[in-house]
C-alpha atoms as a PDB file:
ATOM      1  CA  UNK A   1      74.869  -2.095 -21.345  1.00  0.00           C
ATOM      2  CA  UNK A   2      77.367   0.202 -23.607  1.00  0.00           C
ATOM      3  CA  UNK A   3      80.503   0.828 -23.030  1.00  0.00           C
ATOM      4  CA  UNK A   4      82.418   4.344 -24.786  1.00  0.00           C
ATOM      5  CA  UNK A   5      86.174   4.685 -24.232  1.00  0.00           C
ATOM      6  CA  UNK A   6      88.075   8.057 -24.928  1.00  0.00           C
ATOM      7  CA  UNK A   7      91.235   8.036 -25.866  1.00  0.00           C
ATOM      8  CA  UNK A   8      93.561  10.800 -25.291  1.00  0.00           C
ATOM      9  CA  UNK A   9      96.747  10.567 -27.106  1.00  0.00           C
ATOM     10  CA  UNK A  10      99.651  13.461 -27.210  1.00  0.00           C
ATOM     11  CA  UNK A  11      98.592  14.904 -24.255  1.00  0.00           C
ATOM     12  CA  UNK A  12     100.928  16.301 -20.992  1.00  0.00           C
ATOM     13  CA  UNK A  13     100.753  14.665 -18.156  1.00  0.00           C
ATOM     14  CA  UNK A  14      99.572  17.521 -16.337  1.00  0.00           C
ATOM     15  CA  UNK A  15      96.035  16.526 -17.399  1.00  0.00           C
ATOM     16  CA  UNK A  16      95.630  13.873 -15.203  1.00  0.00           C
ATOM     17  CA  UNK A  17      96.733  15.969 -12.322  1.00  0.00           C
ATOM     18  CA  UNK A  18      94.481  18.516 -13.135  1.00  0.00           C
ATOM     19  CA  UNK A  19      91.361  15.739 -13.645  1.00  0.00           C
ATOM     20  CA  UNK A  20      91.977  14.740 -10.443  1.00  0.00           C
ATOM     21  CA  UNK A  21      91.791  17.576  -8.533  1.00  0.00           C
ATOM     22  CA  UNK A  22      88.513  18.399 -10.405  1.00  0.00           C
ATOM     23  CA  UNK A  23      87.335  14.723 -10.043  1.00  0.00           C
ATOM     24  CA  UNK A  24      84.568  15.413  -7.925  1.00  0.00           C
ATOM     25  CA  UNK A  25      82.947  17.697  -9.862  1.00  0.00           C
ATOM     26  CA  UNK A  26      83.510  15.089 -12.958  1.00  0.00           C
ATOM     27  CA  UNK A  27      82.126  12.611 -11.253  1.00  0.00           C
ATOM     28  CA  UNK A  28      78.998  14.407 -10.395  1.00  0.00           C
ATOM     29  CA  UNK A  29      78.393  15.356 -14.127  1.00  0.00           C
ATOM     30  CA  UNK A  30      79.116  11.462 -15.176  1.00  0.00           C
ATOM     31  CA  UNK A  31      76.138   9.936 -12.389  1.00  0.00           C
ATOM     32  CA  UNK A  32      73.930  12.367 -13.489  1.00  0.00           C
ATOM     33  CA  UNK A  33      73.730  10.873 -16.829  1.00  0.00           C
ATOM     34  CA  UNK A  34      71.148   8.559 -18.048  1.00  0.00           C
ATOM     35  CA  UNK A  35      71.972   4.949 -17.247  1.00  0.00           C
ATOM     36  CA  UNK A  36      75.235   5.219 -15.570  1.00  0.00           C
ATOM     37  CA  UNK A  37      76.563   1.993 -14.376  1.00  0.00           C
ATOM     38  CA  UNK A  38      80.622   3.478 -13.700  1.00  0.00           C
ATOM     39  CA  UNK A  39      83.057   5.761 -15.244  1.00  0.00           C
ATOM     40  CA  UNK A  40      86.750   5.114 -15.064  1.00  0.00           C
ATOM     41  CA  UNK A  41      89.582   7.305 -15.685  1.00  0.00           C
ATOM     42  CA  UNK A  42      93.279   5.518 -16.421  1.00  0.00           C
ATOM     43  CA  UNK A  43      96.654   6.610 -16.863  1.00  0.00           C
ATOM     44  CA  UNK A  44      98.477   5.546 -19.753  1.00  0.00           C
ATOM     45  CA  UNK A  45     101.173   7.269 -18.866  1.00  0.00           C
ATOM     46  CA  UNK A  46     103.560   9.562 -21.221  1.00  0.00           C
ATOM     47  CA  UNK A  47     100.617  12.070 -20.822  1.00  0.00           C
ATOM     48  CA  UNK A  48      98.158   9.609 -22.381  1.00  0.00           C
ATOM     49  CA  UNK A  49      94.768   8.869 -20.770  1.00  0.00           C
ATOM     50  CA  UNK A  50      91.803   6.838 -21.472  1.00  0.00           C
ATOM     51  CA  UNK A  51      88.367   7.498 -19.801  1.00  0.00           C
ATOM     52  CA  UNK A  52      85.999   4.136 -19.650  1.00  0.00           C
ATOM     53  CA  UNK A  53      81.941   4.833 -18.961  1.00  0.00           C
ATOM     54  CA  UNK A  54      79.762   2.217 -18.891  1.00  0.00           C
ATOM     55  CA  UNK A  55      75.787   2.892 -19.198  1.00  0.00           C
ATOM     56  CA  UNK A  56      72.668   0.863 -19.110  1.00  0.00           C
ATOM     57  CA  UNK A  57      71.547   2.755 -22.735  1.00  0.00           C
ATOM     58  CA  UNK A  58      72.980   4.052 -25.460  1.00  0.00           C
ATOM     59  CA  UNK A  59      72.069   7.642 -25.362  1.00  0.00           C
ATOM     60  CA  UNK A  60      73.960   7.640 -22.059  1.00  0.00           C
ATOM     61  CA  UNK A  61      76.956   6.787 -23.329  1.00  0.00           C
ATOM     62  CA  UNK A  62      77.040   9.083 -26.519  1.00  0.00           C
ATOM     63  CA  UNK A  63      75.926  12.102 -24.259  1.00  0.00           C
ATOM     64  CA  UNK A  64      79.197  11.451 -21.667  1.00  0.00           C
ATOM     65  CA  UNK A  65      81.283  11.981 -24.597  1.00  0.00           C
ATOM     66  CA  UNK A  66      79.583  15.638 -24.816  1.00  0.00           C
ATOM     67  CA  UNK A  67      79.427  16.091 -21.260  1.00  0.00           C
ATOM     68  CA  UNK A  68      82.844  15.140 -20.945  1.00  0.00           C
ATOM     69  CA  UNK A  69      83.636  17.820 -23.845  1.00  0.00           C
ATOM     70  CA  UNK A  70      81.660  20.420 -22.279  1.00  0.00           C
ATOM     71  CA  UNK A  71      83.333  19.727 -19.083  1.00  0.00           C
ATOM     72  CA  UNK A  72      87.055  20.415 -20.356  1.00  0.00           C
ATOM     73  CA  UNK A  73      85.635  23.437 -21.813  1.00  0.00           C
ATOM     74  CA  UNK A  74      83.608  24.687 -18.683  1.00  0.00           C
ATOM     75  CA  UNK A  75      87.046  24.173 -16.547  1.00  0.00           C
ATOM     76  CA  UNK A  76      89.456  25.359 -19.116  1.00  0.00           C
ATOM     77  CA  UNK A  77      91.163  22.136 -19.078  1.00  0.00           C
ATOM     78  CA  UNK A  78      90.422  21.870 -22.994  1.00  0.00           C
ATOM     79  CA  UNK A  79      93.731  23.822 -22.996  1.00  0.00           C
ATOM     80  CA  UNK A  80      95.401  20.648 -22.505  1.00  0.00           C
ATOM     81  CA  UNK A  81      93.994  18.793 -24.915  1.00  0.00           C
ATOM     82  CA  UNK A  82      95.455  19.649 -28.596  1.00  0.00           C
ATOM     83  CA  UNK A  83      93.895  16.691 -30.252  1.00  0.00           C
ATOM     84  CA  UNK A  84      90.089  15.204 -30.259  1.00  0.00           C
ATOM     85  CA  UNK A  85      90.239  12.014 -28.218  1.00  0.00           C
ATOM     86  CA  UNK A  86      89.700   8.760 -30.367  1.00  0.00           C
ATOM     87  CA  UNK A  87      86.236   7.324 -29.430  1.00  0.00           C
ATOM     88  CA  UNK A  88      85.032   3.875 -29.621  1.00  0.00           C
ATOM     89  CA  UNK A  89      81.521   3.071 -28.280  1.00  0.00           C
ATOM     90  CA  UNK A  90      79.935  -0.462 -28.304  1.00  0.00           C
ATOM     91  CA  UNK A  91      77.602  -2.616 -26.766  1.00  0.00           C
ATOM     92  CA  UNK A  92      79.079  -4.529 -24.171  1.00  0.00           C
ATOM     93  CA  UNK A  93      78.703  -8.252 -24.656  1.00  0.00           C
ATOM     94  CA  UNK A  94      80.279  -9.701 -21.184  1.00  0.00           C
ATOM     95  CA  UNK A  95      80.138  -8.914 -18.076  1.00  0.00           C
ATOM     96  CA  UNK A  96      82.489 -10.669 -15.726  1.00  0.00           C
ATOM     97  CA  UNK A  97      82.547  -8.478 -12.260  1.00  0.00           C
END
C-alpha cells in the first residue's frame, strides 16, 4: 500500500467549506482511481488542510495528486489555493486498523 499526503499551508478557511460541499463529487473522482483503499480530508485549522489517500499501488497514489489538481481547477476552487500543496508520498509500512 502507498500512502500520499497533501499539505495545504496559507490557505483560508473557506476551502474546507467549499470541499465539503463539493465532497461528493471528490469522492467519486478519488474511488475511481486505481487501487484506492481511502482518502481522508483533515482540518488543520487556521485555513490549513491536509488530504490523506491511501492506494494499493503506486501509480494510484501519484495520479490522486493530479486528479486532485485537476479537480480544484475543474471547480474553480484553485482560486483558493495561492500556494502548491507540499507532497509527501511513501510506501506504507504498518497497518494497524
Amino acid at each position: 500500500m502507498f500512502a500520499v499526503i497533501r499539505t495545504y499551508e496559507d490557505e483560508v478557511p473557506e476551502i474546507v467549506v467549499e470541499v465539503g460541499k463539493r465532497a461528493e463529487a471528490l469522492r467519486d473522482v478519488m474511488r475511481g482511481l486505481d487501487g484506492f483503499v481511502a482518502y481522508y480530508l483533515v482540518d488543520l485549522g487556521d485555513g490549513r488542510v491536509t488530504t490523506i489517500g491511501v492506494f494499493d499501488t503506486r501509480s494510484g497514489a501519484e495520479e490522486s495528486t493530479r486528479s486532485a489538481g485537476r479537480w480544484l481547477h475543474e471547480t474553480g476552487l484553485a482560486a483558493l489555493v495561492p500556494n502548491p500543496p507540499t507532497i509527501t508520498l511513501g510506501e506504507v509500512v504498518l497497518d494497524a486498523r
